[in-house]
C-alpha atoms as a PDB file:
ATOM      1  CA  UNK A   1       0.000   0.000   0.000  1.00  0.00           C
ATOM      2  CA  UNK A   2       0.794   3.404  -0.762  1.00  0.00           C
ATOM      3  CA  UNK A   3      -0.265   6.362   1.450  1.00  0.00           C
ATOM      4  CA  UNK A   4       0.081   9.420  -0.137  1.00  0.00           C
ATOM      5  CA  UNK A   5      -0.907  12.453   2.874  1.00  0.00           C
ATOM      6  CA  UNK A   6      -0.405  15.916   2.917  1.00  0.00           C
ATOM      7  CA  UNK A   7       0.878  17.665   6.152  1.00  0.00           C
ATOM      8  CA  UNK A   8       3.367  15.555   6.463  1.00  0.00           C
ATOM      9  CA  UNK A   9       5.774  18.430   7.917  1.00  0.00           C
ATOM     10  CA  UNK A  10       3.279  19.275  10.490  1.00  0.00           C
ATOM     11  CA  UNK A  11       3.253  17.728  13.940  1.00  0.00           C
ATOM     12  CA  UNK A  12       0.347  15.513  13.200  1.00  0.00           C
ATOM     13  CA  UNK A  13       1.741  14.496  10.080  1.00  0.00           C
ATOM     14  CA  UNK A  14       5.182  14.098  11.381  1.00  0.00           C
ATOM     15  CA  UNK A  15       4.060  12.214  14.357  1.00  0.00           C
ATOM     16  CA  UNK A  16       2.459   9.695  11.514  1.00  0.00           C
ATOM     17  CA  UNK A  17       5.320   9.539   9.200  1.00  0.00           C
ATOM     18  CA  UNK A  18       7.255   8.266  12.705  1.00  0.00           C
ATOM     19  CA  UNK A  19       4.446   5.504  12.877  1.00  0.00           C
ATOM     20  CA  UNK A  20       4.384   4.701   9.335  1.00  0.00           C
ATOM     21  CA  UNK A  21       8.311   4.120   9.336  1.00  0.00           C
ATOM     22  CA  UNK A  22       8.233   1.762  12.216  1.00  0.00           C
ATOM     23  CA  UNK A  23       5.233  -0.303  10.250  1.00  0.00           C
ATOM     24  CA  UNK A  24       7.349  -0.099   7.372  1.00  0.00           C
ATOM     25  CA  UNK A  25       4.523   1.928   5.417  1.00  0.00           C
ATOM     26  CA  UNK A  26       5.627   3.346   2.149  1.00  0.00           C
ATOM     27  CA  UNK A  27       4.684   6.843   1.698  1.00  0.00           C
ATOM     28  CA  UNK A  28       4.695   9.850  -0.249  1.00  0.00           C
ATOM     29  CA  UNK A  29       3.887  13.766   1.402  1.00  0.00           C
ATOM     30  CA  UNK A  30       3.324  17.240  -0.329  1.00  0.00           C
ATOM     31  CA  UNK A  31       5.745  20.092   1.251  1.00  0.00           C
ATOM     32  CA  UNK A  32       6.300  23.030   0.291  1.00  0.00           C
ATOM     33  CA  UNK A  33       9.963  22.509   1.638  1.00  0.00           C
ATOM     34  CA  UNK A  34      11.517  18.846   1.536  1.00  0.00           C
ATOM     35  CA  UNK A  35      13.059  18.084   4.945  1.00  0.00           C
ATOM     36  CA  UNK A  36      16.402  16.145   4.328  1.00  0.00           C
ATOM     37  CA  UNK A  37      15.616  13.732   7.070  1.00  0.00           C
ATOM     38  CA  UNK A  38      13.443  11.488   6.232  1.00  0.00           C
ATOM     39  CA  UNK A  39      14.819   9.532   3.615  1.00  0.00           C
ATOM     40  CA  UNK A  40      12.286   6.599   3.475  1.00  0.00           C
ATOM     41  CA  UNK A  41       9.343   9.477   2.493  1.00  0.00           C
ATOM     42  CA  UNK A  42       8.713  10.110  -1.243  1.00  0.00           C
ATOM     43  CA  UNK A  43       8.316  13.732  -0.767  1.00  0.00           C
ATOM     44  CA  UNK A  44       6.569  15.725  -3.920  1.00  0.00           C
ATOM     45  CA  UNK A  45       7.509  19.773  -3.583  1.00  0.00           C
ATOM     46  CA  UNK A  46       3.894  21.543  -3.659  1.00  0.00           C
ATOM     47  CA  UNK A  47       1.739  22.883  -1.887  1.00  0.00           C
ATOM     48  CA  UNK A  48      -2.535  22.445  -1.444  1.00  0.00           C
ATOM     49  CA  UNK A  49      -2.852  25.131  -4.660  1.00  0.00           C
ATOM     50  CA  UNK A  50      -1.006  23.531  -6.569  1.00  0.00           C
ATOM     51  CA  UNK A  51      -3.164  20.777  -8.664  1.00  0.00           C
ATOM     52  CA  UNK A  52       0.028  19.027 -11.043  1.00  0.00           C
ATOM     53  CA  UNK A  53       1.857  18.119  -7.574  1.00  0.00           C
ATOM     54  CA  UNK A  54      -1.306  16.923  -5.669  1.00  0.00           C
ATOM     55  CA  UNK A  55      -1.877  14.449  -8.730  1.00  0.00           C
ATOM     56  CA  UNK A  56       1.918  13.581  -8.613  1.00  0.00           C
ATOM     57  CA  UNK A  57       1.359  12.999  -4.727  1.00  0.00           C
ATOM     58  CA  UNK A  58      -1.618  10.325  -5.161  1.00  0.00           C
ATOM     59  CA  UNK A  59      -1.008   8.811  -8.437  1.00  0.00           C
ATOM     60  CA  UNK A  60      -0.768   5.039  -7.648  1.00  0.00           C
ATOM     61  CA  UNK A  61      -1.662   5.736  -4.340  1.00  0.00           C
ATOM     62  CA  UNK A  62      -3.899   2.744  -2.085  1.00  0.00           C
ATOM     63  CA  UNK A  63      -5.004   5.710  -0.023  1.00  0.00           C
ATOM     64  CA  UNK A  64      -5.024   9.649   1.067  1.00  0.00           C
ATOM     65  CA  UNK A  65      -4.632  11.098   4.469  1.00  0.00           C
ATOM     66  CA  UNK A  66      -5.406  14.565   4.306  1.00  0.00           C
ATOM     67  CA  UNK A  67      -3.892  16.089   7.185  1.00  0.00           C
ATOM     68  CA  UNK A  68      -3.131  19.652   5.995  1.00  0.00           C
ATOM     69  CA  UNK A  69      -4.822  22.719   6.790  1.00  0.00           C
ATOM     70  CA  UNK A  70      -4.582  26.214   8.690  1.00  0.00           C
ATOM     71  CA  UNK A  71      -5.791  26.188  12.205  1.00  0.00           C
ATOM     72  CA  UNK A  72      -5.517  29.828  12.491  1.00  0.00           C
ATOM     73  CA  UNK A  73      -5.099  33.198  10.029  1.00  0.00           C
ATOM     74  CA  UNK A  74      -4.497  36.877  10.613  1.00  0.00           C
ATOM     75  CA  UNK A  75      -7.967  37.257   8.041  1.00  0.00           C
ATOM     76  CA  UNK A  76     -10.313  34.469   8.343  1.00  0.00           C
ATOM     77  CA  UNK A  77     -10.986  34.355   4.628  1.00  0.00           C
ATOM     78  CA  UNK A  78      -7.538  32.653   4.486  1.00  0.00           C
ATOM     79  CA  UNK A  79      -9.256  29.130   6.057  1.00  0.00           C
ATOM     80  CA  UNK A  80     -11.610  29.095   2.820  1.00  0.00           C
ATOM     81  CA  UNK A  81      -8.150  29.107   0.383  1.00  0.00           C
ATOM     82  CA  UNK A  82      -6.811  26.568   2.349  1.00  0.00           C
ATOM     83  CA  UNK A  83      -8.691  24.374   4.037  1.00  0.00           C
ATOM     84  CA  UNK A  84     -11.918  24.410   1.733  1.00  0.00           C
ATOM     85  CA  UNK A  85     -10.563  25.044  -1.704  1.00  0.00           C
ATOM     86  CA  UNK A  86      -7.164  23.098  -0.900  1.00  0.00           C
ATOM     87  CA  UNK A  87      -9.657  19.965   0.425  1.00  0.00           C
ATOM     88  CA  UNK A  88     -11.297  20.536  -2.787  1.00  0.00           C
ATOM     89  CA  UNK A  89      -7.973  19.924  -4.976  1.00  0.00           C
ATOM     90  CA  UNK A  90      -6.889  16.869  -2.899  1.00  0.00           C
ATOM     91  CA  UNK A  91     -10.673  15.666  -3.453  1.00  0.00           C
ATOM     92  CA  UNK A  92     -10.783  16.679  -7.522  1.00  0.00           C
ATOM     93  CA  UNK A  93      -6.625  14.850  -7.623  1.00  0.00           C
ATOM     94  CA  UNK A  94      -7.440  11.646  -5.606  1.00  0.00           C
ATOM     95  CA  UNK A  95     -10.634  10.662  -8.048  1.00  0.00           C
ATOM     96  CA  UNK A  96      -8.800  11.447 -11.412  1.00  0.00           C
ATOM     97  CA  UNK A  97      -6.195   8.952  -9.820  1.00  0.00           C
ATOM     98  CA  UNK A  98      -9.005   6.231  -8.875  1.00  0.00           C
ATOM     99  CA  UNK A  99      -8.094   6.421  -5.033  1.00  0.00           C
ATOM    100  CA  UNK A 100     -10.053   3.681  -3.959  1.00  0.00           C
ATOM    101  CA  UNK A 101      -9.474   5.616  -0.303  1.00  0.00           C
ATOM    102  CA  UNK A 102      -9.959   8.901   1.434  1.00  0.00           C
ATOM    103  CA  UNK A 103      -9.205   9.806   5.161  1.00  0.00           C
ATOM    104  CA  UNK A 104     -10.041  13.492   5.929  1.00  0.00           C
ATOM    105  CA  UNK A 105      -8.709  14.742   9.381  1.00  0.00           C
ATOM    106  CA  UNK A 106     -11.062  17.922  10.309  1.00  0.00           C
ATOM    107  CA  UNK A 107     -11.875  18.869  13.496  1.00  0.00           C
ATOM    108  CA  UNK A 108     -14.421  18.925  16.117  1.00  0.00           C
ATOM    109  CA  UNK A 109     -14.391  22.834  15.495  1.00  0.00           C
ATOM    110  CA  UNK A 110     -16.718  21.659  12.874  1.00  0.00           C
ATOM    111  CA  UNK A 111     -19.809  20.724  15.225  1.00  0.00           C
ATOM    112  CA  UNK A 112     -20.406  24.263  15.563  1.00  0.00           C
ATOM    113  CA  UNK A 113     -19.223  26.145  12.573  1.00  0.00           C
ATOM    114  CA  UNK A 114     -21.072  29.411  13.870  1.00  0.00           C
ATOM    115  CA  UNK A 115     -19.012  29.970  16.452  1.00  0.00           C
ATOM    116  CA  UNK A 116     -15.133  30.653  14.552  1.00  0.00           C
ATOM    117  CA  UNK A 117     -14.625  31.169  10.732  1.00  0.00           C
ATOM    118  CA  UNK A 118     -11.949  27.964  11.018  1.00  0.00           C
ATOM    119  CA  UNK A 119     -14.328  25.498  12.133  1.00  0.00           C
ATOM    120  CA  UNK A 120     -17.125  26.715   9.647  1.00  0.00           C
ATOM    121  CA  UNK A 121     -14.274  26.415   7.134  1.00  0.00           C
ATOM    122  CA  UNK A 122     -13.547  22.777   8.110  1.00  0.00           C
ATOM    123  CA  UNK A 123     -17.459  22.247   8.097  1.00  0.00           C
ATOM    124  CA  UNK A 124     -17.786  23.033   4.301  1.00  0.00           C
ATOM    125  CA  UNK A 125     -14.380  21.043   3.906  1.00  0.00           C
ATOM    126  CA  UNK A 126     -16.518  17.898   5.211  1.00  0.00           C
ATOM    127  CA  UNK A 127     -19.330  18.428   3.228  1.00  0.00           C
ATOM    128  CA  UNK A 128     -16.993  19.014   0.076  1.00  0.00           C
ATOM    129  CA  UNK A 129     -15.376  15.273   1.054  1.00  0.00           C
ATOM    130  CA  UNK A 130     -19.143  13.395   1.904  1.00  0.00           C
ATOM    131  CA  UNK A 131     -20.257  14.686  -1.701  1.00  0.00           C
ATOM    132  CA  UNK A 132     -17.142  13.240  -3.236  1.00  0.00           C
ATOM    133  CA  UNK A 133     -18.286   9.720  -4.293  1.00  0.00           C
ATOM    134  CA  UNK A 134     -15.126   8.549  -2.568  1.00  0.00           C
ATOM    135  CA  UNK A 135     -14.696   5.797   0.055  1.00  0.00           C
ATOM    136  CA  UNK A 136     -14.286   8.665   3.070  1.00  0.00           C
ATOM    137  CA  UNK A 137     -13.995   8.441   6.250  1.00  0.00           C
ATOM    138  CA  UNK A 138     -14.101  11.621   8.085  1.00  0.00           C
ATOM    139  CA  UNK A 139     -11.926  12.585  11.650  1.00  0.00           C
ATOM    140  CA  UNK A 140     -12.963  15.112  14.149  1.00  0.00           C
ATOM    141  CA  UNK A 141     -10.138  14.860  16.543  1.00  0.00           C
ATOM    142  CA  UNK A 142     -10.243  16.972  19.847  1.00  0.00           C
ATOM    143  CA  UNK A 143      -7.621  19.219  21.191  1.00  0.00           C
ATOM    144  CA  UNK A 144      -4.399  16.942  20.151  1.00  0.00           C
ATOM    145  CA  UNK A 145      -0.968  17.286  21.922  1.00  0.00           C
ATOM    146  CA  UNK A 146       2.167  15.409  22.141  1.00  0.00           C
ATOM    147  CA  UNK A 147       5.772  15.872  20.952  1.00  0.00           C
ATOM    148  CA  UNK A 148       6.088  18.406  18.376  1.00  0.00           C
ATOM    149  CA  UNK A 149       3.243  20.345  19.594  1.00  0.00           C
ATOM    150  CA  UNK A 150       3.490  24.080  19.335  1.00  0.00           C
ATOM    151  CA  UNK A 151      -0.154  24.939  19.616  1.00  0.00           C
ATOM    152  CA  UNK A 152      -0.088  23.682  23.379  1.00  0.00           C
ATOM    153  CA  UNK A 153       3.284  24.568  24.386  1.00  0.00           C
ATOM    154  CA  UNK A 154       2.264  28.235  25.718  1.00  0.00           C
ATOM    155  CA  UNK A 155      -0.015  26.257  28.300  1.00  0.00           C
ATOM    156  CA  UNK A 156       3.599  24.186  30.142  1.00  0.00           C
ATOM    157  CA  UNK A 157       5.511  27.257  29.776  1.00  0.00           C
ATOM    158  CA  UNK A 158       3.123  28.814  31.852  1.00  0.00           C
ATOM    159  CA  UNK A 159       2.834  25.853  34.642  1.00  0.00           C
ATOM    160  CA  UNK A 160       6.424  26.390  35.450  1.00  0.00           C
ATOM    161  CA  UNK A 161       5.411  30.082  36.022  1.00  0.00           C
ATOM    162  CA  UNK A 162       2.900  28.453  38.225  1.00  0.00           C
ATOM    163  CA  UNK A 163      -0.223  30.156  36.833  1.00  0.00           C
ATOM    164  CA  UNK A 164      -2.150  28.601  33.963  1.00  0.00           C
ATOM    165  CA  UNK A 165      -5.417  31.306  32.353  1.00  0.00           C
ATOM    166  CA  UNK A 166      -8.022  29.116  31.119  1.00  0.00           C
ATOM    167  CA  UNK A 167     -11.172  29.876  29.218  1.00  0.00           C
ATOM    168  CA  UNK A 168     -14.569  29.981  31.076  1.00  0.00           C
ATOM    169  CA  UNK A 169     -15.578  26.788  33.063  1.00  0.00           C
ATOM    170  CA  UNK A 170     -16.232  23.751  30.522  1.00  0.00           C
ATOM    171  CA  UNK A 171     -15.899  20.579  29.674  1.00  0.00           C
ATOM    172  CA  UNK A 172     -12.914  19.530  26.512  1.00  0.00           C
ATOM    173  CA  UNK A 173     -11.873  15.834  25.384  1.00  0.00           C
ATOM    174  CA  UNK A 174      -7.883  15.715  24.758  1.00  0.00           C
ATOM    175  CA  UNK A 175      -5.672  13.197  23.183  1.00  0.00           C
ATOM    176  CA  UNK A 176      -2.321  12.401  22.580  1.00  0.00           C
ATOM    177  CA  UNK A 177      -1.210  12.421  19.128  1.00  0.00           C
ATOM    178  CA  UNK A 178       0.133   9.065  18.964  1.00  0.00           C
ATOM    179  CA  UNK A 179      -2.998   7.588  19.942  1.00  0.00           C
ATOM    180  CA  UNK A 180      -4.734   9.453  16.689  1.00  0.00           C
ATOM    181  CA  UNK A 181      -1.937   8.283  14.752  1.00  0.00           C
ATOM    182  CA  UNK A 182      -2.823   4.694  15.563  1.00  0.00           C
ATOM    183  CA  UNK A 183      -6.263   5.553  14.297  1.00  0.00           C
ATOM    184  CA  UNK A 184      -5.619   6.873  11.066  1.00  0.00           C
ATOM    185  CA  UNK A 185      -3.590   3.621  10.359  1.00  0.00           C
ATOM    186  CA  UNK A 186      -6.607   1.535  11.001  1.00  0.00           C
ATOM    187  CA  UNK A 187      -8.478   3.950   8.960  1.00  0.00           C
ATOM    188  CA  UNK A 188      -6.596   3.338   5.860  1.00  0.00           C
ATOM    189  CA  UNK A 189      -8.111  -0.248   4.883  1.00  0.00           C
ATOM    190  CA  UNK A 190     -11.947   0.104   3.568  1.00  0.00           C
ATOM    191  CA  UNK A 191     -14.091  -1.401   6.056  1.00  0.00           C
ATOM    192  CA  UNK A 192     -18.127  -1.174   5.565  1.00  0.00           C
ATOM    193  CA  UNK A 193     -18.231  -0.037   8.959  1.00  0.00           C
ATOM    194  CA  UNK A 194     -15.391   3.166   8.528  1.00  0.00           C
ATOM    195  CA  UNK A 195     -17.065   4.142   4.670  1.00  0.00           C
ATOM    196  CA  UNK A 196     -18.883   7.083   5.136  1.00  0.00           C
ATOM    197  CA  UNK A 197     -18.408   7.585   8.548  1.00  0.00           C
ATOM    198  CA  UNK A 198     -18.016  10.853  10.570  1.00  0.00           C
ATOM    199  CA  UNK A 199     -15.728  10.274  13.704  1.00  0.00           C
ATOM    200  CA  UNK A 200     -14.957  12.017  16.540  1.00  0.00           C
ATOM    201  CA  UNK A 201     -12.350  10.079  18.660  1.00  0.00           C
ATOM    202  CA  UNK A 202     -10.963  10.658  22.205  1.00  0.00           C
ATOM    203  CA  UNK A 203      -8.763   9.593  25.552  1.00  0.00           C
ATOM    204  CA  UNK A 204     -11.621   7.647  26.574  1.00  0.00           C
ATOM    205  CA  UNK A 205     -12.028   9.955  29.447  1.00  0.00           C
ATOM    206  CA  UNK A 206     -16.090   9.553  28.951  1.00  0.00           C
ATOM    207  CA  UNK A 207     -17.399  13.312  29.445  1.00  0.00           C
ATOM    208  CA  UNK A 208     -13.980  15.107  28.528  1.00  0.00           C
ATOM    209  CA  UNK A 209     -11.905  16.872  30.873  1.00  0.00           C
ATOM    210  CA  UNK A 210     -13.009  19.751  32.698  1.00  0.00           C
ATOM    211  CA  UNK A 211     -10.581  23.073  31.736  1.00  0.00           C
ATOM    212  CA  UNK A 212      -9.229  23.073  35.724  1.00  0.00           C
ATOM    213  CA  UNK A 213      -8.658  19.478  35.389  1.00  0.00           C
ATOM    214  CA  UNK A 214      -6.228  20.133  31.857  1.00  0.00           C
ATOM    215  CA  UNK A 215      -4.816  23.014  33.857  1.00  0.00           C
ATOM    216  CA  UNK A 216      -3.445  20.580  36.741  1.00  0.00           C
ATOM    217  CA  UNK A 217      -1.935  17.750  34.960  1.00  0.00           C
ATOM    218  CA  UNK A 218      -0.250  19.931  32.718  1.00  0.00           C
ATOM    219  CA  UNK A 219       0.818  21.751  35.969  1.00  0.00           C
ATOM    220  CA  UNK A 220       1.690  18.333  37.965  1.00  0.00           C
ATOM    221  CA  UNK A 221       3.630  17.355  34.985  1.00  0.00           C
ATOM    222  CA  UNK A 222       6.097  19.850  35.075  1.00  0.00           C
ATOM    223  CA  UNK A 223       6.125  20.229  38.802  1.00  0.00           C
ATOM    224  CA  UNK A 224       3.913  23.035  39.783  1.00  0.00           C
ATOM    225  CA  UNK A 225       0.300  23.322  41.227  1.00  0.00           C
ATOM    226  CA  UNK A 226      -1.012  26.166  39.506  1.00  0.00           C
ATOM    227  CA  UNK A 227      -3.178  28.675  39.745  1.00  0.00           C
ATOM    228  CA  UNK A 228      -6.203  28.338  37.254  1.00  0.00           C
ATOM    229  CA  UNK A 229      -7.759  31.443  36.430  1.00  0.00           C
ATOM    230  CA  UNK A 230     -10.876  31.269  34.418  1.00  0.00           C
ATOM    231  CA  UNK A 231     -10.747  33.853  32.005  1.00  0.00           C
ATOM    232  CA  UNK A 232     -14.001  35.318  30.401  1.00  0.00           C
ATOM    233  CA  UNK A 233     -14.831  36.323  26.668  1.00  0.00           C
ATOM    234  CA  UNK A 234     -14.410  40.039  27.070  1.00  0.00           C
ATOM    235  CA  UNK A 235     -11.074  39.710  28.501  1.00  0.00           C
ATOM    236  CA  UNK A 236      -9.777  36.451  26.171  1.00  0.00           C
ATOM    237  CA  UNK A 237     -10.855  39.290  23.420  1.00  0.00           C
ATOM    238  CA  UNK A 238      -8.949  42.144  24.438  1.00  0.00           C
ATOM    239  CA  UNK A 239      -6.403  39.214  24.721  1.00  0.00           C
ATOM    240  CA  UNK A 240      -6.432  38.462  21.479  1.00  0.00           C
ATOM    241  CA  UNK A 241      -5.857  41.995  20.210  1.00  0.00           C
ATOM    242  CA  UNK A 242      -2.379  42.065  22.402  1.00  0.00           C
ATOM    243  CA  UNK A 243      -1.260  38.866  20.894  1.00  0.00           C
ATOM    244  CA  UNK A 244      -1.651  39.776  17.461  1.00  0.00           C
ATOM    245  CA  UNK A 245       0.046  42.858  18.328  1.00  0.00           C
ATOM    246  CA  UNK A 246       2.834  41.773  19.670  1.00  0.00           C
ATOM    247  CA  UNK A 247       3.257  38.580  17.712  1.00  0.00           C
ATOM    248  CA  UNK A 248       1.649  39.411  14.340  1.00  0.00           C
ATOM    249  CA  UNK A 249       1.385  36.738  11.999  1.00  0.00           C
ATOM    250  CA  UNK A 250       2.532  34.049  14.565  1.00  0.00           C
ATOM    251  CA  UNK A 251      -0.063  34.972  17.080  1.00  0.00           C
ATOM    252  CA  UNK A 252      -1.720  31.834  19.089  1.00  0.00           C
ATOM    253  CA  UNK A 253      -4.839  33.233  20.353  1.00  0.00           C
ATOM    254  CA  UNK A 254      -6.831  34.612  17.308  1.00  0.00           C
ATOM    255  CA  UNK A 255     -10.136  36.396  18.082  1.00  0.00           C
ATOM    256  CA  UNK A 256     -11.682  33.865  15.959  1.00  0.00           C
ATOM    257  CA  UNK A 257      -9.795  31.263  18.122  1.00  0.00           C
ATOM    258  CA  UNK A 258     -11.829  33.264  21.148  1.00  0.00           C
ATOM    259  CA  UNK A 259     -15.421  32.418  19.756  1.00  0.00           C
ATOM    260  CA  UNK A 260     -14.948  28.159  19.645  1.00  0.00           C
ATOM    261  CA  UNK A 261     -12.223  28.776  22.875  1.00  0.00           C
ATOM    262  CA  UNK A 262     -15.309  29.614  25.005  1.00  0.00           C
ATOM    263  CA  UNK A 263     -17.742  27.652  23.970  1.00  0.00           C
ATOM    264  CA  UNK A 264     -18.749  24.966  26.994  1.00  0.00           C
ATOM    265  CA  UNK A 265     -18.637  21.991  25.581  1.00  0.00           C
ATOM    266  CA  UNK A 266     -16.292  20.358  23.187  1.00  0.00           C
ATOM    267  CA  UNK A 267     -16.256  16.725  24.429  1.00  0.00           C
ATOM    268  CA  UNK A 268     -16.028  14.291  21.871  1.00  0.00           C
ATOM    269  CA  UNK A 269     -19.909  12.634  21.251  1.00  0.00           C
ATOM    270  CA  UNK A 270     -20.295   9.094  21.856  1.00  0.00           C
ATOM    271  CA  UNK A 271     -22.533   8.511  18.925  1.00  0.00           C
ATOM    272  CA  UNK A 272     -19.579   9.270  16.405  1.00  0.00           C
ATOM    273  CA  UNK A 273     -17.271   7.304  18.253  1.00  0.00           C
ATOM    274  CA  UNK A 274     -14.776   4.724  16.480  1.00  0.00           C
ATOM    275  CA  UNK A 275     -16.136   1.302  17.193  1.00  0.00           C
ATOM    276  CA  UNK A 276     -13.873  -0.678  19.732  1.00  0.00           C
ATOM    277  CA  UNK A 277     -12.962  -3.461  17.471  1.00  0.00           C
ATOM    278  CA  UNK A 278     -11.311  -0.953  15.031  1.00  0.00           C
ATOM    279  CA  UNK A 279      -9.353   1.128  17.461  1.00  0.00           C
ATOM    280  CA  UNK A 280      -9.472   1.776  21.510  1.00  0.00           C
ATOM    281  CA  UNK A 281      -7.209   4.895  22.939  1.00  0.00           C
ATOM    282  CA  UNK A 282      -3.763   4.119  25.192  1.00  0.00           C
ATOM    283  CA  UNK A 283      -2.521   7.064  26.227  1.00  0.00           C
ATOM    284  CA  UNK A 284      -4.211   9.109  29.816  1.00  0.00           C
ATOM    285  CA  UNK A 285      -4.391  12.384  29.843  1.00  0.00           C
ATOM    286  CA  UNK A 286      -1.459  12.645  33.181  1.00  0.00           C
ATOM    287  CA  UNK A 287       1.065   9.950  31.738  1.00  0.00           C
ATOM    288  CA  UNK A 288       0.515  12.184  28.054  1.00  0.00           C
ATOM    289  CA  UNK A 289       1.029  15.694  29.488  1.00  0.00           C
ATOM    290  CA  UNK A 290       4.226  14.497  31.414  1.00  0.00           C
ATOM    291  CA  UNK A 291       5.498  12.672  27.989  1.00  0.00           C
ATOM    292  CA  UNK A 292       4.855  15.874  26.437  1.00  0.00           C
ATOM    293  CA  UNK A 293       6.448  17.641  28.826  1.00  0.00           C
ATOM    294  CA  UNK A 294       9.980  15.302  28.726  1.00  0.00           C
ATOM    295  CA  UNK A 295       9.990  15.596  25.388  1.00  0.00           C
ATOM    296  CA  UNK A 296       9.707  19.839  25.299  1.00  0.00           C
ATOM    297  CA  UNK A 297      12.368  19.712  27.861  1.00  0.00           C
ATOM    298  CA  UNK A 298      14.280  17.553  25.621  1.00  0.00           C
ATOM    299  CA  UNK A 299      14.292  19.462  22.669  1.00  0.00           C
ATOM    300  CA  UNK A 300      14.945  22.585  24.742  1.00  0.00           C
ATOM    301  CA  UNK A 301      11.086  23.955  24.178  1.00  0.00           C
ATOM    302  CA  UNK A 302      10.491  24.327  27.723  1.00  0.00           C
END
């Protein structure tokens, strides 16, 4: 089998091309700059625009993993370019190539597409992939984390300063990226029960984590017992505004980040969940965060 995926230079797409090379999965990856260490990878230069590399990327290909996409933009019309229009390239590349499979990793952003302009963009991104006419199967992961990670990293640099700000009480599934990894391997072989399905996969923590409860194993993981504060819309907004001031382009929290940030409820639903004999989570939320947190020290993140 083939797997051709895009993303492959982002941390969920890295943390796959780890798994795949221990399975001794061949696979090619878009970039838009070839990393010279990974050897084993048949990397094709391009990038989600551009529609002669995506159909060098999944001709011959057994399957597609489409990983890729922008999780947050200085202007919100930069989610449709990429992830709606650059879903609809990989869609339009993988059936003039006969792909007999597609694996689309979204996001559970997606359940409520009024609240942010990235998870409406991932919503029309599903909907582009369910009117395909391929064998899909569609991924609504939770907040992921795990080496790599530079979306989460803010929240352990501020545990060793002993004070973690949270959004406004709620409830949020995690998981560890190698558990979704595992998934999307088991995702790759058509299965009548996986064809046309919409997933959204957790820890297995049934009814999420609350946002204290996040707060203190990230804190207990790098020593500290933090402080929590709960921080409300108004202020996350004005928030917002500072970061993108002082950060610009590379800014974290977004203001559209702010509208799905304090929304209650983003536990993964039971009813979409992956059905045991297909795939079952390994990885807890405390012995992930301290993982996490051994491997940012590592590297020198933290």
């Amino acid at each position: 089998m083939t797997i051709a995926i895009t993303g492959g230079t982002g941390f969920v797409g890295q943390a796959f091309l780890d798994l795949a090379a221990k399975r001794d999965l061949p696979v090619r990856s878009l970039a838009r700059t070839v990393p010279g260490d990974r050897k084993a990878v048949g990397w094709i230069s391009g990038d989600l625009t551009d529609k002669a590399s995506l159909q060098r990327l999944v001709d011959g290909a057994e399957a597609v993993l489409h990983i890729a996409g922008q999780v947050r933009a200085a202007d919100p019309a930069e989610f449709n370019t990429s992830n709606v229009q650059g879903t609809l390239n990989v869609i339009e590349a993988a059936k003039a190539a006969g792909v007999p499979r597609f694996i689309f990793v979204s996001s559970l952003s997606a359940r409520e597409p009024q609240l942010s302009a990235y998870g409406a963009s991932k919503l029309r991104a599903e909907k582009l992939v369910a009117a395909s006419g391929l064998d899909y199967s569609i991924i609504r992961p939770p907040a992921i984390y795990g080496p790599r990670d530079g979306e989460n990293l803010d929240l352990f640099k501020a545990a060793k300063l002993g004070v973690i700000p949270m959004p406004p009480e709620g409830r949020a599934s995690w998981m560890h990226v190698s558990d979704l990894t595992e998934l999307l391997v088991k995702m790759l072989e058509p299965n009548e029960c996986l064809t046309g399905g919409l997933f959204e996969p957790d820890d297995g923590n049934e009814g999420g984590w609350t946002h204290r409860q996040i707060a203190m194993a990230i804190g207990q993981a790098v020593g500290r017992k933090p402080w929590v504060p709960h921080l409300s819309k108004p202020v996350l907004e004005v928030a917002a505004k500072l970061d993108g001031w002082l950060r610009r382009g590379d800014a974290k929290l977004t203001p559209d980040r702010v509208g799905y940030m304090t929304h209650p409820d983003w536990v993964a639903s039971s009813r979409h969940a992956v059905p045991d004999h297909i795939w079952r989570p390994t990885v807890s939320l405390e012995a992930g965060v301290k993982s996490t947190a051994d491997w940012y020290r590592k590297a020198g993140w933290l």
